[in-house]
Protein backbone atom coordinates (compact mmCIF):
# COMPACT_ATOMS: atom_id res chain seq x y z
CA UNK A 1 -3.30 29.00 -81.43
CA UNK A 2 -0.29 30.26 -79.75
CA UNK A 3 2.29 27.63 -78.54
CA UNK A 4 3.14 27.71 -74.83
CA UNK A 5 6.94 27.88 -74.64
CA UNK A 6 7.46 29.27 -70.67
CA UNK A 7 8.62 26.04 -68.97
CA UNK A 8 6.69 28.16 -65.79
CA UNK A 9 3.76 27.39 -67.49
CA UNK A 10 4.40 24.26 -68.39
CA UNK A 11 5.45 22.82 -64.89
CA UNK A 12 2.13 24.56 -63.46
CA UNK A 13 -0.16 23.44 -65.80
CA UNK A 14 1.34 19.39 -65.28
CA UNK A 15 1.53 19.77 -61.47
CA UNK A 16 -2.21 21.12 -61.30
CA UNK A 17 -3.58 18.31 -64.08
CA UNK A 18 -1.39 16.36 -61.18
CA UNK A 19 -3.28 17.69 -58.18
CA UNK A 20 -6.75 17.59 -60.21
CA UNK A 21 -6.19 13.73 -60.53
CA UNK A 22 -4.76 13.21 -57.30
CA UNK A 23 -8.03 14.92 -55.65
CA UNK A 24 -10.69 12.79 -57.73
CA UNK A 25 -8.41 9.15 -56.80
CA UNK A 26 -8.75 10.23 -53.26
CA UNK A 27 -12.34 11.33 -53.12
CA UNK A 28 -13.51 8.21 -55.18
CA UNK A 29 -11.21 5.93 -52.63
CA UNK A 30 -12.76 7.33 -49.57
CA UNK A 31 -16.27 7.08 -50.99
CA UNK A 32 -15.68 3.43 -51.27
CA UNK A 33 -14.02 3.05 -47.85
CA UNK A 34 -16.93 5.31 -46.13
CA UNK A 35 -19.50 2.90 -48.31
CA UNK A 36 -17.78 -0.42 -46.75
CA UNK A 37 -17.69 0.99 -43.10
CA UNK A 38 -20.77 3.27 -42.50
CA UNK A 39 -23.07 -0.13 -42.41
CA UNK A 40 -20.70 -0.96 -39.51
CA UNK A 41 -20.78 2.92 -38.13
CA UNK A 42 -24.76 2.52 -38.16
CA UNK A 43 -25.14 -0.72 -36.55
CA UNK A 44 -22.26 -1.52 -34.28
CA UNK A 45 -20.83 2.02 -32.96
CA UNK A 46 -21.56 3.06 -29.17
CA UNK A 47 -23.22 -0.38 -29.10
CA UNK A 48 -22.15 -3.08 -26.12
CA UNK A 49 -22.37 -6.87 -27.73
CA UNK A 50 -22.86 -9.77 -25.90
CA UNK A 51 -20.43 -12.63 -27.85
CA UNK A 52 -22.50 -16.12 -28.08
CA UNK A 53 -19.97 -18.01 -29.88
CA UNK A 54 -16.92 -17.57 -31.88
CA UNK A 55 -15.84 -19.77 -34.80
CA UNK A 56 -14.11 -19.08 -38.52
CA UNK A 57 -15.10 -20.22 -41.91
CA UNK A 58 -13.18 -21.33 -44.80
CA UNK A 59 -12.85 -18.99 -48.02
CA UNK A 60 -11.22 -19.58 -51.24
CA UNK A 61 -8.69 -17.31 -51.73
CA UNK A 62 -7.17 -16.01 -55.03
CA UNK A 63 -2.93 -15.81 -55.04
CA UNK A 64 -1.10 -14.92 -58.00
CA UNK A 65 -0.91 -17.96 -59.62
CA UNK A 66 -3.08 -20.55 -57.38
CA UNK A 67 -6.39 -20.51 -55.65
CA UNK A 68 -6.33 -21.63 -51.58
CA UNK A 69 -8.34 -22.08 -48.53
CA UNK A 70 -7.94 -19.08 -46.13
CA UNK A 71 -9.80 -18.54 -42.97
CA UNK A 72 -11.56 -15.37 -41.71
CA UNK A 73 -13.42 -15.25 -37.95
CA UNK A 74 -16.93 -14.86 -37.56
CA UNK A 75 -18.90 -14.18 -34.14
CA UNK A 76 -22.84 -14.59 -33.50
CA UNK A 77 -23.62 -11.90 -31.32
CA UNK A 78 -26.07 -9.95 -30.00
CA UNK A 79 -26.72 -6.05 -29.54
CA UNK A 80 -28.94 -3.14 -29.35
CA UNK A 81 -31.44 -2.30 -27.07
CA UNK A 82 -31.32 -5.00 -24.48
CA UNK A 83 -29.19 -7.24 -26.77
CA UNK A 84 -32.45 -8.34 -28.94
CA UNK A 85 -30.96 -7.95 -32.37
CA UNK A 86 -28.76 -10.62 -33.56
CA UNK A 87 -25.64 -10.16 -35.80
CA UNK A 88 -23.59 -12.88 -37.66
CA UNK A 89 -20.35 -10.44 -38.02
CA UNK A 90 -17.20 -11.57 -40.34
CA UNK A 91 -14.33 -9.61 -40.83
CA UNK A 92 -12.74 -9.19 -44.96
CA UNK A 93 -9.60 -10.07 -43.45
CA UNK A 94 -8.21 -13.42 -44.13
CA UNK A 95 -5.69 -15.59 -42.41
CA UNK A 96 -3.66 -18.70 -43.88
CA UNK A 97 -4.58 -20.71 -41.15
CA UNK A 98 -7.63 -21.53 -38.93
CA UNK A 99 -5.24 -21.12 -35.50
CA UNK A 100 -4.73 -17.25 -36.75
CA UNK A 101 -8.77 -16.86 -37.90
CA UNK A 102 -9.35 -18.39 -34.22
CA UNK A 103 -6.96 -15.81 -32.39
CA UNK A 104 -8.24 -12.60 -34.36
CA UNK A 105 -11.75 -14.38 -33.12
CA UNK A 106 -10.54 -14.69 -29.53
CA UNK A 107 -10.22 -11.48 -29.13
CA UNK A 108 -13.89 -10.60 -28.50
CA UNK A 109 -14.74 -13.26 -25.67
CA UNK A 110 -17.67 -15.41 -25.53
CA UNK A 111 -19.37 -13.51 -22.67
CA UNK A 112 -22.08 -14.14 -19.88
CA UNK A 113 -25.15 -11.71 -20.25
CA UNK A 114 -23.36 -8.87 -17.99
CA UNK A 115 -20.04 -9.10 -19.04
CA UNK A 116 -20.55 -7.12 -22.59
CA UNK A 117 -17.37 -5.48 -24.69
CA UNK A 118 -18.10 -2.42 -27.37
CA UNK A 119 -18.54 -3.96 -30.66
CA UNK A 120 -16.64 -4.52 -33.48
């Protein structure tokens, strides 16, 4: 085997390996973001929702050191066809407190039967 001595070839060769990994991290991160939001693509796009109640639940988070209770908002809602499917939705986002879960959850209204918002 010949050595490769051109630092041309060199460079190329490391900035292509580079690219090559670059191009598989992306593709295997989207794959996982498409897997976590196409459920929500299917069921909630170019849907209206009718909010029944909004409320948060308590989660144990993980911090670097310590575990503590975070908050995240849930609604029960309804949607579809006439509103006739029911949804408990929850967001992965968490919040320190239950004043900040409430807010995020305040911004999708409880609403009377003709007063609907687009979904999630």
């Amino acid at each position: 085997m010949k050595k490769v001595r051109s630092p041309k070839i060199i460079a190329t060769i490391f900035i292509g390996t580079l690219f090559f990994l670059c191009v598989i991290i992306f593709a295997i991160y989207g794959g996982v973001d498409f897997g976590r939001n196409y459920p929500k693509v299917l069921h909630y796009a170019n849907s209206t929702c009718q909010v029944d109640t909004i409320n948060y639940k308590a989660y144990q988070c993980h911090g670097r050191y310590h575990t503590y209770t975070c908050y995240g908002p849930i609604w029960d809602a309804h949607y579809g066809p006439n509103r006739t499917i029911y949804a408990k939705i929850e967001t992965e986002k968490r919040y320190r407190s239950r004043l900040d879960a409430l807010n995020k959850a305040n911004e999708y209204k409880v609403s009377k039967i003709n007063n609907e918002k687009t979904c999630f």
